[in-house]
N, C-alpha and C. Protein backbone atom coordinates (compact mmCIF):
# COMPACT_ATOMS: atom_id res chain seq x y z
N UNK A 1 55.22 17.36 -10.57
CA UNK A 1 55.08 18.34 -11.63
C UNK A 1 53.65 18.87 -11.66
N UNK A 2 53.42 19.86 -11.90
CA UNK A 2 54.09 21.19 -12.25
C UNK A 2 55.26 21.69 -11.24
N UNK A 3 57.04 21.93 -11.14
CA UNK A 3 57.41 21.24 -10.06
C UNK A 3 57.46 23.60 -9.34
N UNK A 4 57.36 23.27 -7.97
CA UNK A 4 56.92 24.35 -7.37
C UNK A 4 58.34 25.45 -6.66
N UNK A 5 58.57 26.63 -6.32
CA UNK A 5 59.25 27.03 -5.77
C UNK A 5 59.73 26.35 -4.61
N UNK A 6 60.60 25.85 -4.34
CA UNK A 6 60.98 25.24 -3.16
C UNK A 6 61.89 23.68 -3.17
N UNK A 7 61.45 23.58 -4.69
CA UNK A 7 61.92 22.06 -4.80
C UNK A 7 63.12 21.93 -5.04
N UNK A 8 63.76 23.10 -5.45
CA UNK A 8 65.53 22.55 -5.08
C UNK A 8 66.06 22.16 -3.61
N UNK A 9 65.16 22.48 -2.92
CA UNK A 9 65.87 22.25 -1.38
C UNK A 9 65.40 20.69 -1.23
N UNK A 10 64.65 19.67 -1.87
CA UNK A 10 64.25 18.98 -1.72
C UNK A 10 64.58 17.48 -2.42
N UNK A 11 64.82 18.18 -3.49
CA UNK A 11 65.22 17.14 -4.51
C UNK A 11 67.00 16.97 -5.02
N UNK A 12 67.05 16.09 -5.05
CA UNK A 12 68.62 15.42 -5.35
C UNK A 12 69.15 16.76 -6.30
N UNK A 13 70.85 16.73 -5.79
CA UNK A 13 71.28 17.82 -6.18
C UNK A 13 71.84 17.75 -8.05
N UNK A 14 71.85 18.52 -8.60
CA UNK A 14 72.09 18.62 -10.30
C UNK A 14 73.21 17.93 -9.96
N UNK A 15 73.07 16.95 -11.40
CA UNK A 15 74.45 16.00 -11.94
C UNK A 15 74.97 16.76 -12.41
N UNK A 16 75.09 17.81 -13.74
CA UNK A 16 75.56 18.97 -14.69
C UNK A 16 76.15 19.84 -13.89
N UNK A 17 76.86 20.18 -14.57
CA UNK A 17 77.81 21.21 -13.77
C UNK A 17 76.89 22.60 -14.14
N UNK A 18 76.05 22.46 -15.24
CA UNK A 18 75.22 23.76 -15.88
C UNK A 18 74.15 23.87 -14.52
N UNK A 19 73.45 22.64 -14.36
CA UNK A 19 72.17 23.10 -13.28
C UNK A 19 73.32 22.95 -12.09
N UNK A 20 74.40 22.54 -11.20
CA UNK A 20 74.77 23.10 -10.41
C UNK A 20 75.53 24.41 -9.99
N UNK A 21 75.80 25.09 -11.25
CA UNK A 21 76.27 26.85 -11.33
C UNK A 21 74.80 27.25 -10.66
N UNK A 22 73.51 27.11 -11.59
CA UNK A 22 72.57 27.63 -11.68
C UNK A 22 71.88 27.72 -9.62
N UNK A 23 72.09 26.50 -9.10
CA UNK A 23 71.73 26.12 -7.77
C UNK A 23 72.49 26.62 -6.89
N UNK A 24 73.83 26.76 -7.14
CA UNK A 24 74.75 27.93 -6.65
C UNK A 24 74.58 28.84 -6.51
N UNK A 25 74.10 29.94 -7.27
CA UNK A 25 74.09 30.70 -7.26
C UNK A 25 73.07 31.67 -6.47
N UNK A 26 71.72 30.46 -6.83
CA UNK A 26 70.63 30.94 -5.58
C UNK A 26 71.04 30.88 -4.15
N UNK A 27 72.50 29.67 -4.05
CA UNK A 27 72.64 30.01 -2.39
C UNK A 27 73.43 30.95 -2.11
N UNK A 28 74.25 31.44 -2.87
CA UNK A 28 75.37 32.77 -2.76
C UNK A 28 74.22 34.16 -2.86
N UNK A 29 73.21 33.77 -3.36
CA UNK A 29 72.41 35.11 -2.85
C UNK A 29 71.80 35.29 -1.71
N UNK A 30 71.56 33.87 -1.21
CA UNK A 30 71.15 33.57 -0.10
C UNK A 30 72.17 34.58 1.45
N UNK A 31 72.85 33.49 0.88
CA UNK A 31 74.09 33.68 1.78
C UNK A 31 75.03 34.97 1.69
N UNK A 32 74.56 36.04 0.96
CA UNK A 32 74.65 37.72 0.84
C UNK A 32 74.01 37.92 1.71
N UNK A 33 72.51 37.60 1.95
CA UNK A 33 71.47 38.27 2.36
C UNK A 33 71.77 37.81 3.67
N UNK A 34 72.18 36.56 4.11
CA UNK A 34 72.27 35.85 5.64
C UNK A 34 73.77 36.92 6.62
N UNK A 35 74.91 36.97 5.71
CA UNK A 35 75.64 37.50 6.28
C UNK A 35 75.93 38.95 6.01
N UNK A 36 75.01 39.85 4.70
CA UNK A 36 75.45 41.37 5.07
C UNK A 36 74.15 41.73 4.64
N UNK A 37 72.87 41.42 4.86
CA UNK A 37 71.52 41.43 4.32
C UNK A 37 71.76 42.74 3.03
N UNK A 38 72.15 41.58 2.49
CA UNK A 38 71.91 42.49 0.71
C UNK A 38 70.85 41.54 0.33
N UNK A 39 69.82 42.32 -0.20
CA UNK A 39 68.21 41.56 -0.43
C UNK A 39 68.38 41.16 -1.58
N UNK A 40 67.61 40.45 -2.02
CA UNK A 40 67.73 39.21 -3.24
C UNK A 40 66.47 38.93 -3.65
N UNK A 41 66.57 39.06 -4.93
CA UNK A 41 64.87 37.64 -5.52
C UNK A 41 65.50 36.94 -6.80
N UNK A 42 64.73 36.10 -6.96
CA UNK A 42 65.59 34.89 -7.35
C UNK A 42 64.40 34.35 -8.62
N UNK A 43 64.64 34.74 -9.73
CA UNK A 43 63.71 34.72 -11.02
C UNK A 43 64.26 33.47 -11.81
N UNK A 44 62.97 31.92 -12.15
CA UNK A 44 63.55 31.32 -12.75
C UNK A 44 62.70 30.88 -13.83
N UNK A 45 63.39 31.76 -15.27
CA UNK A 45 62.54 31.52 -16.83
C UNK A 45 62.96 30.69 -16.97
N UNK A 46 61.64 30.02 -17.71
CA UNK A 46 61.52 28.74 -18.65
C UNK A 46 61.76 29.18 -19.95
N UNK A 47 62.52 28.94 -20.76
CA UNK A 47 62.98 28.65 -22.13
C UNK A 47 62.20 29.73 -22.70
N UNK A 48 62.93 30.49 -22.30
CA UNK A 48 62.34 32.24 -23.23
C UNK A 48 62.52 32.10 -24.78
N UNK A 49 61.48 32.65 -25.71
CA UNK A 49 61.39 32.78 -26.76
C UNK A 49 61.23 33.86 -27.56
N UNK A 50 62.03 34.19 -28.34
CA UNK A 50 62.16 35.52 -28.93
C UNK A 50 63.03 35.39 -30.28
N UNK A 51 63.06 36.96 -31.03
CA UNK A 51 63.99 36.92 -32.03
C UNK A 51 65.10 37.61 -31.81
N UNK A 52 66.35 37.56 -32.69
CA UNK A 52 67.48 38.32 -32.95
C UNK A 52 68.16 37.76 -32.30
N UNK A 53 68.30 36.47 -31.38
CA UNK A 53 69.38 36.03 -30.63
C UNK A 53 70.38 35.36 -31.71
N UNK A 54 71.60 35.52 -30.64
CA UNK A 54 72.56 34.80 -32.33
C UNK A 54 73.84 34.23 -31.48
N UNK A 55 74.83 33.37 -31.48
CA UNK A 55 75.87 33.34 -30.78
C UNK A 55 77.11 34.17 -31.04
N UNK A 56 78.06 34.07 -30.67
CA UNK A 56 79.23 34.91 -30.81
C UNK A 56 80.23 33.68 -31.21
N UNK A 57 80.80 34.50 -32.36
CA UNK A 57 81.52 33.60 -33.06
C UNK A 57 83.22 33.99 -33.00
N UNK A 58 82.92 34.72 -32.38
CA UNK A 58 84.53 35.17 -31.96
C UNK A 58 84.69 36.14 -31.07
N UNK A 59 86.45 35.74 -30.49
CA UNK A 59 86.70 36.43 -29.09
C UNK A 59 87.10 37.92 -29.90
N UNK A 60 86.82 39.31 -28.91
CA UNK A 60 87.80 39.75 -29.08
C UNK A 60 89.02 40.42 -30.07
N UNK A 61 88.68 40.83 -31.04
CA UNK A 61 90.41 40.86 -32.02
C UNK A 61 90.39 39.83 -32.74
N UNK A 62 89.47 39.19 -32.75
CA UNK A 62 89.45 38.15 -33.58
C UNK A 62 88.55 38.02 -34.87
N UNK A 63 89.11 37.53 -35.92
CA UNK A 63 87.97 37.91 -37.45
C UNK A 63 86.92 36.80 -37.24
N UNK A 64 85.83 37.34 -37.76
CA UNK A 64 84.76 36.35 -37.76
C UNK A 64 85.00 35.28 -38.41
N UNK A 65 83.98 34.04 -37.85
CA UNK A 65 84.40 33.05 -38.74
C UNK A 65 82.97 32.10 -39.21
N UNK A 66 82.67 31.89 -40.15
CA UNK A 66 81.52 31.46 -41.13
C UNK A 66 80.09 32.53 -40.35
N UNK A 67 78.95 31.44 -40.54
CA UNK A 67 77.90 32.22 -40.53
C UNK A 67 76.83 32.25 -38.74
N UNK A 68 76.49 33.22 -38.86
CA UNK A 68 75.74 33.27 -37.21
C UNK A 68 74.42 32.24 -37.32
N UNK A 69 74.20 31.56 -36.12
CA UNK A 69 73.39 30.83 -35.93
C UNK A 69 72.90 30.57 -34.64
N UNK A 70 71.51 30.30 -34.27
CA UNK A 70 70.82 30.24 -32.62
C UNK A 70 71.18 28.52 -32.48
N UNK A 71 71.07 28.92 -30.97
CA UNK A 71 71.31 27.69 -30.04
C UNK A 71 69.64 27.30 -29.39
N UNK A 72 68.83 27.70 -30.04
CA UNK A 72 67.76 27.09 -28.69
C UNK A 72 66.88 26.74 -29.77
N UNK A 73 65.98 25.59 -29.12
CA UNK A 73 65.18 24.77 -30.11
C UNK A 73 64.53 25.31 -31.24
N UNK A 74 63.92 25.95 -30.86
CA UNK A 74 62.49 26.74 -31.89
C UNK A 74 63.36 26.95 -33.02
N UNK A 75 63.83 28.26 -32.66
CA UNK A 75 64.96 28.19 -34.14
C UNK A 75 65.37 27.73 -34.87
N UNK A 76 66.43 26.84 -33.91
CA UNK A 76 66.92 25.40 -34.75
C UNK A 76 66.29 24.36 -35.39
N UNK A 77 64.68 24.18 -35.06
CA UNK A 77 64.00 23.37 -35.93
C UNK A 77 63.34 23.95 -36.88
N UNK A 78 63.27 25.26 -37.04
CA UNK A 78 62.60 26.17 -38.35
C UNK A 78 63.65 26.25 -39.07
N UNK A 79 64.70 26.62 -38.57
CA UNK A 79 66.35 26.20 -39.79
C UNK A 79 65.97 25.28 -40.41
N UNK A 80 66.38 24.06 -39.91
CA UNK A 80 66.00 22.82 -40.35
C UNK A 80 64.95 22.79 -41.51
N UNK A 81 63.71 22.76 -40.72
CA UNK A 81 63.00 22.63 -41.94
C UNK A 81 62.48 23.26 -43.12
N UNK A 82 63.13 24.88 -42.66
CA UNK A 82 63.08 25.38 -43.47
C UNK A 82 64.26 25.47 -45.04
N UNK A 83 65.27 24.77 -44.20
CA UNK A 83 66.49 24.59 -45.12
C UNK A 83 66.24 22.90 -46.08
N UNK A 84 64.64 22.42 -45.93
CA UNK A 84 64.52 21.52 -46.34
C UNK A 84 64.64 19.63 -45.62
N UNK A 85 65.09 19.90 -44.38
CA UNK A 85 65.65 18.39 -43.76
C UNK A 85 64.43 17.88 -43.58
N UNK A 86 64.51 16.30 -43.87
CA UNK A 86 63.24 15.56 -44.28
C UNK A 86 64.26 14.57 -43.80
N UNK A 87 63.78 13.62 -42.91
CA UNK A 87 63.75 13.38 -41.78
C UNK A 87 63.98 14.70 -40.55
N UNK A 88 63.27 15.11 -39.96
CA UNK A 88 63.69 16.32 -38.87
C UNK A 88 64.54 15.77 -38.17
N UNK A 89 65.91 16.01 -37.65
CA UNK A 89 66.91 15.67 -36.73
C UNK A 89 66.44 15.88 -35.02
N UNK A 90 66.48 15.47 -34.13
CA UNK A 90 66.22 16.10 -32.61
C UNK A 90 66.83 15.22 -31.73
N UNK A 91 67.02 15.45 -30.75
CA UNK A 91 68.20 14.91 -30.22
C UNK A 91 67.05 13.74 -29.20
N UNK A 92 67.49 12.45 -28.99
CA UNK A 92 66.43 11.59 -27.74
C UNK A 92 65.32 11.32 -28.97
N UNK A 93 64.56 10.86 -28.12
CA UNK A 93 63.33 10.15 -28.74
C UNK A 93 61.91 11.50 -28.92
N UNK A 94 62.56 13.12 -28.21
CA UNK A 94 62.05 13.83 -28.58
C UNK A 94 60.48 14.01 -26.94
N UNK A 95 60.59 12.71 -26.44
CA UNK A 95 59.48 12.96 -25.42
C UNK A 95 59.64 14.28 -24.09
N UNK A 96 60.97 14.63 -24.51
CA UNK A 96 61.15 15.96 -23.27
C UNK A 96 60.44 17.10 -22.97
N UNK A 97 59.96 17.49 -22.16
CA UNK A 97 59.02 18.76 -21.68
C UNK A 97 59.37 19.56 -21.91
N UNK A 98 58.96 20.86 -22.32
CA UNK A 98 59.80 22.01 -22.25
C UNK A 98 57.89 23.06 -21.89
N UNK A 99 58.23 24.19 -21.42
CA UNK A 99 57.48 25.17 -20.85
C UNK A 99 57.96 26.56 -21.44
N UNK A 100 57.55 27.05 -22.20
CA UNK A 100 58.19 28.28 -22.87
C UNK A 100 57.20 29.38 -22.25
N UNK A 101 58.22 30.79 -22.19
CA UNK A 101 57.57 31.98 -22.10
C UNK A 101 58.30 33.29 -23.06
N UNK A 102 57.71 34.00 -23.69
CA UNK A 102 57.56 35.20 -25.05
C UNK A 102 58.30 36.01 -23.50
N UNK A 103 59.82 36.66 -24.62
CA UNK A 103 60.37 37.52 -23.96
C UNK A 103 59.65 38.61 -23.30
N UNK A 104 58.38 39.03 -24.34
CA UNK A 104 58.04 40.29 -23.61
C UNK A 104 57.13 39.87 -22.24
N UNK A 105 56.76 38.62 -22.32
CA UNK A 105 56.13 38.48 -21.17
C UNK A 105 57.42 38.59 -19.56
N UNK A 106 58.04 37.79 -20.24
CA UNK A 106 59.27 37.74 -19.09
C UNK A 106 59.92 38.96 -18.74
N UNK A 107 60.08 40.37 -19.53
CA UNK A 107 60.38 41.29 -19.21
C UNK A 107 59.34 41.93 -18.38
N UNK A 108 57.94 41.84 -18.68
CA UNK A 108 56.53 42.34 -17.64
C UNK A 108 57.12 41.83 -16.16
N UNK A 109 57.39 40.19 -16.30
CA UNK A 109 57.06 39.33 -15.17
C UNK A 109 58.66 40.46 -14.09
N UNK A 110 59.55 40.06 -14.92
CA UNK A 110 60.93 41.08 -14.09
C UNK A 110 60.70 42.27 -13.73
N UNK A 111 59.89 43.08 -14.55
CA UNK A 111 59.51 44.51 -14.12
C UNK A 111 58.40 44.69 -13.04
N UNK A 112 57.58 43.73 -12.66
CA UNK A 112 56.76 43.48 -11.82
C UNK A 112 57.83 42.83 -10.55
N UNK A 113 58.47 42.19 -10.16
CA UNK A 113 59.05 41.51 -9.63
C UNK A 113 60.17 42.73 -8.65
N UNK A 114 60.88 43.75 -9.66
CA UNK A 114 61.56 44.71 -9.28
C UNK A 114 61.12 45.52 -8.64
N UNK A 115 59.33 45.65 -8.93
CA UNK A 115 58.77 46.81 -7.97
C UNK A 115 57.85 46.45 -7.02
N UNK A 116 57.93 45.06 -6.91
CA UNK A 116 57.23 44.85 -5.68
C UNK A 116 58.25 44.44 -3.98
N UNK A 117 57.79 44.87 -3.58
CA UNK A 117 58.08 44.71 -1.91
C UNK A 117 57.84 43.47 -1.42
N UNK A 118 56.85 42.79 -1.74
CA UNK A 118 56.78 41.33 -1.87
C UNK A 118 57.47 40.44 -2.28
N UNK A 119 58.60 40.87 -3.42
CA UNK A 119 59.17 40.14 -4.36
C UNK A 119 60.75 39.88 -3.37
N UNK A 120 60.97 40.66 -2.27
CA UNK A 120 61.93 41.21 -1.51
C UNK A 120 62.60 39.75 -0.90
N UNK A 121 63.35 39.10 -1.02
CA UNK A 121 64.76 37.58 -0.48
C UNK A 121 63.11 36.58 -0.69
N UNK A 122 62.32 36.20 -1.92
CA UNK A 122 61.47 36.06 -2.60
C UNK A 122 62.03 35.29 -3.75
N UNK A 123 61.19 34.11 -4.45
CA UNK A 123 61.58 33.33 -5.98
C UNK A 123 60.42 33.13 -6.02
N UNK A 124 60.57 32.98 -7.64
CA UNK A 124 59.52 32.81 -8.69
C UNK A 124 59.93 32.00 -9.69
N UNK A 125 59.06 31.35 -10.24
CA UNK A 125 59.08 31.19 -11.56
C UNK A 125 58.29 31.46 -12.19
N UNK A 126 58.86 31.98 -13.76
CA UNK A 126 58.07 32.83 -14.64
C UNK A 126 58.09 31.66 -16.41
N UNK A 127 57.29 31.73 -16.09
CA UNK A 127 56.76 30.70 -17.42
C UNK A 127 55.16 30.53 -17.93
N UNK A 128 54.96 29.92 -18.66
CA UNK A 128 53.66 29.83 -19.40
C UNK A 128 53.06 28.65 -18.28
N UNK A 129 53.17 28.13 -17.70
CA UNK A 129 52.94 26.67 -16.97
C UNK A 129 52.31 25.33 -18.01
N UNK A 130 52.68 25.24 -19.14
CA UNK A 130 51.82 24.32 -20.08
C UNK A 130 52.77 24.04 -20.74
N UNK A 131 52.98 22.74 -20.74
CA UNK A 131 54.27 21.77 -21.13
C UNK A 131 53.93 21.38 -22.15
N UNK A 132 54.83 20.93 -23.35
CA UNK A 132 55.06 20.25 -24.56
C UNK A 132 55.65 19.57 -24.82
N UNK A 133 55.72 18.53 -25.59
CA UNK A 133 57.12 17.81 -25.95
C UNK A 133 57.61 18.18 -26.76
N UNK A 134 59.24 18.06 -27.08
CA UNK A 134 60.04 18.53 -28.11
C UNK A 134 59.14 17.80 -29.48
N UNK A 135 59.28 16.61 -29.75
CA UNK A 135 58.52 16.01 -31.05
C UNK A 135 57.45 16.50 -31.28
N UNK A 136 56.08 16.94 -30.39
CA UNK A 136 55.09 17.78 -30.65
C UNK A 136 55.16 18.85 -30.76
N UNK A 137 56.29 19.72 -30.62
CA UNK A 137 56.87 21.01 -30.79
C UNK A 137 57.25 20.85 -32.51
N UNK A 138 58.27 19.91 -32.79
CA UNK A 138 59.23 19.88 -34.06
C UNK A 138 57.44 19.87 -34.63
N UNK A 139 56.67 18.82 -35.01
CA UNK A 139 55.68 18.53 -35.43
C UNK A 139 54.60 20.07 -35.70
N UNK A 140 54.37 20.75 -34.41
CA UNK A 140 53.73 22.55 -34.54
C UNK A 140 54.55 23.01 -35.95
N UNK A 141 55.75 22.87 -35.72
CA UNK A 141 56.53 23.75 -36.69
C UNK A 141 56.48 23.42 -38.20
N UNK A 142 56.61 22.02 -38.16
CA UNK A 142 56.81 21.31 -39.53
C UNK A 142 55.53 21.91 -40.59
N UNK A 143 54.25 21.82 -39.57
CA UNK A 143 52.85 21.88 -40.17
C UNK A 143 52.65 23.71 -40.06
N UNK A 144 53.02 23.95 -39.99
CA UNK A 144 53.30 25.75 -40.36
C UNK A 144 53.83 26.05 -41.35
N UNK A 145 55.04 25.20 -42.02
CA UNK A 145 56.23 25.83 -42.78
C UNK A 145 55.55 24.67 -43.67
N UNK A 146 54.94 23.33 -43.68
CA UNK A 146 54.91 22.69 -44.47
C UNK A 146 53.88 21.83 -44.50
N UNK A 147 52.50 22.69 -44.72
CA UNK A 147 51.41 22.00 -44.31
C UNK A 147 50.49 21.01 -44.93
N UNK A 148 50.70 19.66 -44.96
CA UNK A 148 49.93 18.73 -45.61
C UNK A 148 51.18 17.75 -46.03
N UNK A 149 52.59 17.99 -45.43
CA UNK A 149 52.99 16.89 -45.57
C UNK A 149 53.49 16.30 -44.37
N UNK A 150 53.76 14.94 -44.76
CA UNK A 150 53.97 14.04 -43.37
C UNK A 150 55.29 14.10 -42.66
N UNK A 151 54.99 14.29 -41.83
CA UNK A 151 56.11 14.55 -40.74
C UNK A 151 56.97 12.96 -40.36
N UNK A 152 58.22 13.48 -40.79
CA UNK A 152 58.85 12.47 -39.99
C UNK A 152 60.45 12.71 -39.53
N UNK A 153 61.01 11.83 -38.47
CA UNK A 153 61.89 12.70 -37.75
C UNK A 153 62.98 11.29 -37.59
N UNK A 154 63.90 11.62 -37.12
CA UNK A 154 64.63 10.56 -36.75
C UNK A 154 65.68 11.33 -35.37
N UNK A 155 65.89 10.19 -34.01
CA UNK A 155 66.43 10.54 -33.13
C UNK A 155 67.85 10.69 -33.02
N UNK A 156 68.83 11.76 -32.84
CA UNK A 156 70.42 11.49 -32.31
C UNK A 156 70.59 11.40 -31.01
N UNK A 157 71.81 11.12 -30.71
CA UNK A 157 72.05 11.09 -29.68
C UNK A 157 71.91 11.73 -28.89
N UNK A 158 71.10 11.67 -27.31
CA UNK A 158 70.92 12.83 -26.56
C UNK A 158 71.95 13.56 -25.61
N UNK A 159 71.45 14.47 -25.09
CA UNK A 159 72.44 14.89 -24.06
C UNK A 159 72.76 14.41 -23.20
N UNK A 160 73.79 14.06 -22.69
CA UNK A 160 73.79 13.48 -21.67
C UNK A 160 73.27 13.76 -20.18
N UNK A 161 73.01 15.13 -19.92
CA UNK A 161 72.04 15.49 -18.81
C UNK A 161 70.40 16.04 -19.29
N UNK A 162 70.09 15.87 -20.22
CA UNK A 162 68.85 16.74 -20.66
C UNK A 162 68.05 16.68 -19.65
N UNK A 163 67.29 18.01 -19.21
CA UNK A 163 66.27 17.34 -18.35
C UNK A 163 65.17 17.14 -19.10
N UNK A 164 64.23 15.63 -18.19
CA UNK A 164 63.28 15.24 -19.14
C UNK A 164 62.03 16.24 -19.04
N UNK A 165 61.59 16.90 -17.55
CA UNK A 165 60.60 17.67 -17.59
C UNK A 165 60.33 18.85 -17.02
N UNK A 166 60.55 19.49 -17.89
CA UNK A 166 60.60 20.85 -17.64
C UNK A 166 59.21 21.62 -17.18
N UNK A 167 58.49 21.45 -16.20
CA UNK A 167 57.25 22.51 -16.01
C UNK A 167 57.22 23.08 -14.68
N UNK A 168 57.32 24.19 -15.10
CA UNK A 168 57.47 24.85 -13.31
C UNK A 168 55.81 25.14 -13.05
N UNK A 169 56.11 25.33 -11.84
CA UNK A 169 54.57 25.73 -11.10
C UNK A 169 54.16 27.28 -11.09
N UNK A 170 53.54 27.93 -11.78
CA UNK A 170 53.12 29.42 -11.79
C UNK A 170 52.49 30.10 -10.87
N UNK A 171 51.66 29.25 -10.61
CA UNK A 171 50.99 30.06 -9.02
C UNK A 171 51.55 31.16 -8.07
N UNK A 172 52.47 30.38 -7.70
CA UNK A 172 53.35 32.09 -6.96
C UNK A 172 53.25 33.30 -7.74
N UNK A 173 54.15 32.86 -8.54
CA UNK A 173 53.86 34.49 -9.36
C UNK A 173 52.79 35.08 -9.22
N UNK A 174 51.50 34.28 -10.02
CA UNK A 174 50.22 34.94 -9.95
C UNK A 174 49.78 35.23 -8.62
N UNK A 175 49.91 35.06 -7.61
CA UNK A 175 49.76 35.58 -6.32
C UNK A 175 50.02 36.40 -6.00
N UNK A 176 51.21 36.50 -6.48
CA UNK A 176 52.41 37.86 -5.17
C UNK A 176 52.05 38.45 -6.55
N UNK A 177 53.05 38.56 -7.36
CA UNK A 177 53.17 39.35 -8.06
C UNK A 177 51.95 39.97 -9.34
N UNK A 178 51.02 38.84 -9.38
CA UNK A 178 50.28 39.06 -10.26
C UNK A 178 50.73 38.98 -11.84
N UNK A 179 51.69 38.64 -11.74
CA UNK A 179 52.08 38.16 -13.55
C UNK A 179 51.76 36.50 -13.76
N UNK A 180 51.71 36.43 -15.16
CA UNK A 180 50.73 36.01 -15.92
C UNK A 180 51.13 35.63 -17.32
N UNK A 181 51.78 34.69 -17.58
CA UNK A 181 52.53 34.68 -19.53
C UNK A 181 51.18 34.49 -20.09
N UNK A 182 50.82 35.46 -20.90
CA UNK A 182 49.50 35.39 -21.53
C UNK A 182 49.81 35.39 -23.25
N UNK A 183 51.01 34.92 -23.70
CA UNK A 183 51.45 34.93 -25.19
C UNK A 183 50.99 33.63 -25.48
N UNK A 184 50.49 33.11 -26.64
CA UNK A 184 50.13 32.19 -26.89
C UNK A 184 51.56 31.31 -27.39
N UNK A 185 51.92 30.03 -27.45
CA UNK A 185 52.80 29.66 -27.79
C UNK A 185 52.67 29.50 -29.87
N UNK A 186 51.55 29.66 -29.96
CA UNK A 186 51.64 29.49 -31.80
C UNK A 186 51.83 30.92 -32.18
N UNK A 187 51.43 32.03 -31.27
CA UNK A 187 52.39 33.07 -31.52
C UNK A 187 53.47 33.23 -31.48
N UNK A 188 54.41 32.52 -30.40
CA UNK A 188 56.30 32.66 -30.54
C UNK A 188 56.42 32.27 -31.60
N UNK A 189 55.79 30.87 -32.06
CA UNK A 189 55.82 30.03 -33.05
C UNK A 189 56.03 31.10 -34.67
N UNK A 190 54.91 31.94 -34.57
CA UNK A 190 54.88 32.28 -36.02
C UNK A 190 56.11 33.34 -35.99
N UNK A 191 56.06 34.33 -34.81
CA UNK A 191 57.20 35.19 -34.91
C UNK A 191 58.57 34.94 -34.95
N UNK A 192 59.09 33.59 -34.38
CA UNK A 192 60.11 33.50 -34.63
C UNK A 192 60.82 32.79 -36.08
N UNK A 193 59.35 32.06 -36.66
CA UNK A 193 59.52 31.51 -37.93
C UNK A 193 59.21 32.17 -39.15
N UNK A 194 58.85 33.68 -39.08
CA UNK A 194 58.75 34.79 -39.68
C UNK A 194 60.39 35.17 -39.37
N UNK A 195 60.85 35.41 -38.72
CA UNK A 195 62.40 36.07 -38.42
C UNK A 195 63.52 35.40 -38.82
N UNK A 196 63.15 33.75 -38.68
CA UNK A 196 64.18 33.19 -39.49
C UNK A 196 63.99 33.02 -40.30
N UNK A 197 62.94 32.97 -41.26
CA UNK A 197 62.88 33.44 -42.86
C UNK A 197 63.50 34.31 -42.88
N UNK A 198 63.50 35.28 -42.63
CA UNK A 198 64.25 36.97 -42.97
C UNK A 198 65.67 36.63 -43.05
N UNK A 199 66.42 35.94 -41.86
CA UNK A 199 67.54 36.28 -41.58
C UNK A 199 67.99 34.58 -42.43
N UNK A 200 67.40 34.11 -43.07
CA UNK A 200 67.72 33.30 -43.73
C UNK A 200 67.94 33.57 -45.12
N UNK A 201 67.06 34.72 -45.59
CA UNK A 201 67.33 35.04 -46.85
C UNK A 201 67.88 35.96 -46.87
N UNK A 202 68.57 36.50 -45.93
CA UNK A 202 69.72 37.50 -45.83
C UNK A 202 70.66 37.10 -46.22
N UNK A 203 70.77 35.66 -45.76
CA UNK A 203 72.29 34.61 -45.83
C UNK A 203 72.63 34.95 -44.42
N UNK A 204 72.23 35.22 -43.67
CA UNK A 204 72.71 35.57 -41.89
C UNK A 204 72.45 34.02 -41.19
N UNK A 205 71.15 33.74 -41.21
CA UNK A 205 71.14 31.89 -40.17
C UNK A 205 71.33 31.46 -41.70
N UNK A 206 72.32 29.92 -41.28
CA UNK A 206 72.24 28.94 -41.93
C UNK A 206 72.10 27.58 -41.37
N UNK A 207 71.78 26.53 -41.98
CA UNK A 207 70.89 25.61 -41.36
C UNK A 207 72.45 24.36 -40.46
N UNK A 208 71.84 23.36 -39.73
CA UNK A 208 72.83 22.85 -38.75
C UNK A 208 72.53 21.74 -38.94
N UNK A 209 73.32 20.60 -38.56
CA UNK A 209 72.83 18.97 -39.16
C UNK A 209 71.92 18.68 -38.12
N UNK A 210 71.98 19.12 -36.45
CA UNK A 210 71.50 19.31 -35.19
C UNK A 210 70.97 19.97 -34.72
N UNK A 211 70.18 19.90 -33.99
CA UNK A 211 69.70 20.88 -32.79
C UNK A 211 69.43 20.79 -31.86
């Protein structure tokens, strides 16, 4: 770690059926490019952060059913504590890595990526390169929304594949392409905990026993 472009060819193949779609798929582009050279680059974000994401709560012809709510950490622990949970819920003992990058950076890093000639049967990863742990993450948040009191959390059960460390290696990018996540992470921080206030007192997010 910081782990580098190249290391899927190297390292033991995904248990998850989620990271083996994901590993798939880089070889089916591969293997476009090997047998009818359709060119390829192969972009891999770290835990993009942004607002307005929401899930879909129904197929189709189908009536909605209760209230919209995000799936990815940040969110889900400003729900939380903003809906009051004292003990913070998090799944594991909370020591997991994560590497975040601010959508708008990741849209620069793709738009750079699309117009370079360099970027051409080419991968990257696009991320901030500076790892955190989830518990020192929940902890950033707690002391934003609730500053001067003591933090405390209790563990559920984890995932059964979580990965423990998430930090990709940035360098490439900054080479070839010259991108660069230059968002500070206590900026995602405030913007997205500014947005779920909003959409909390809309009655739009409501809070989850989990996250």
């Amino acid at each position: 770690f910081p782990t580098p472009e190249g290391a899927q060819r190297t390292s033991p193949q995904p248990v998850s059926t989620y990271g083996f779609q994901k590993l798939a798929s880089e070889y089916f582009a591969l293997g476009a490019w090997e047998q009818y050279r359709l060119p390829y680059t192969i972009l891999r974000p770290s835990s993009p952060v942004g607002v307005g994401e929401r899930r879909l709560l129904r197929l189709p012809g189908e009536e909605p059913q209760g209230k919209l709510a995000t799936n990815h950490v940040i969110p889900d622990l400003a729900i939380k504590i903003l809906s009051g949970q004292d003990p913070v819920h998090i799944y594991g003992e909370g020591n997991q890595i994560r590497s975040f990058i601010a959508v708008r950076d990741l849209v620069r890093g793709i738009r750079l990526a699309i117009e370079s000639p360099d970027a051409v049967n080419n991968d990257f990863n696009l991320c901030r390169g500076k790892g955190i742990t989830i518990l020192a993450l929940a902890e950033k948040i707690w002391q934003k929304l609730r500053p001067g009191d003591e933090f405390h959390y209790v563990s559920d059960t984890p995932y059964p594949y979580d990965v423990p460390n998430r930090v990709p290696d940035v360098r490439k990018a900054k080479a070839i392409l010259d991108f660069e996540a230059t968002t500070p992470l206590d900026t995602m921080l405030d913007e997205v905990i500014a947005w779920v206030r909003d959409e909390m007192d809309a009655g739009v997010l409501t809070s989850k026993t989990r996250a």
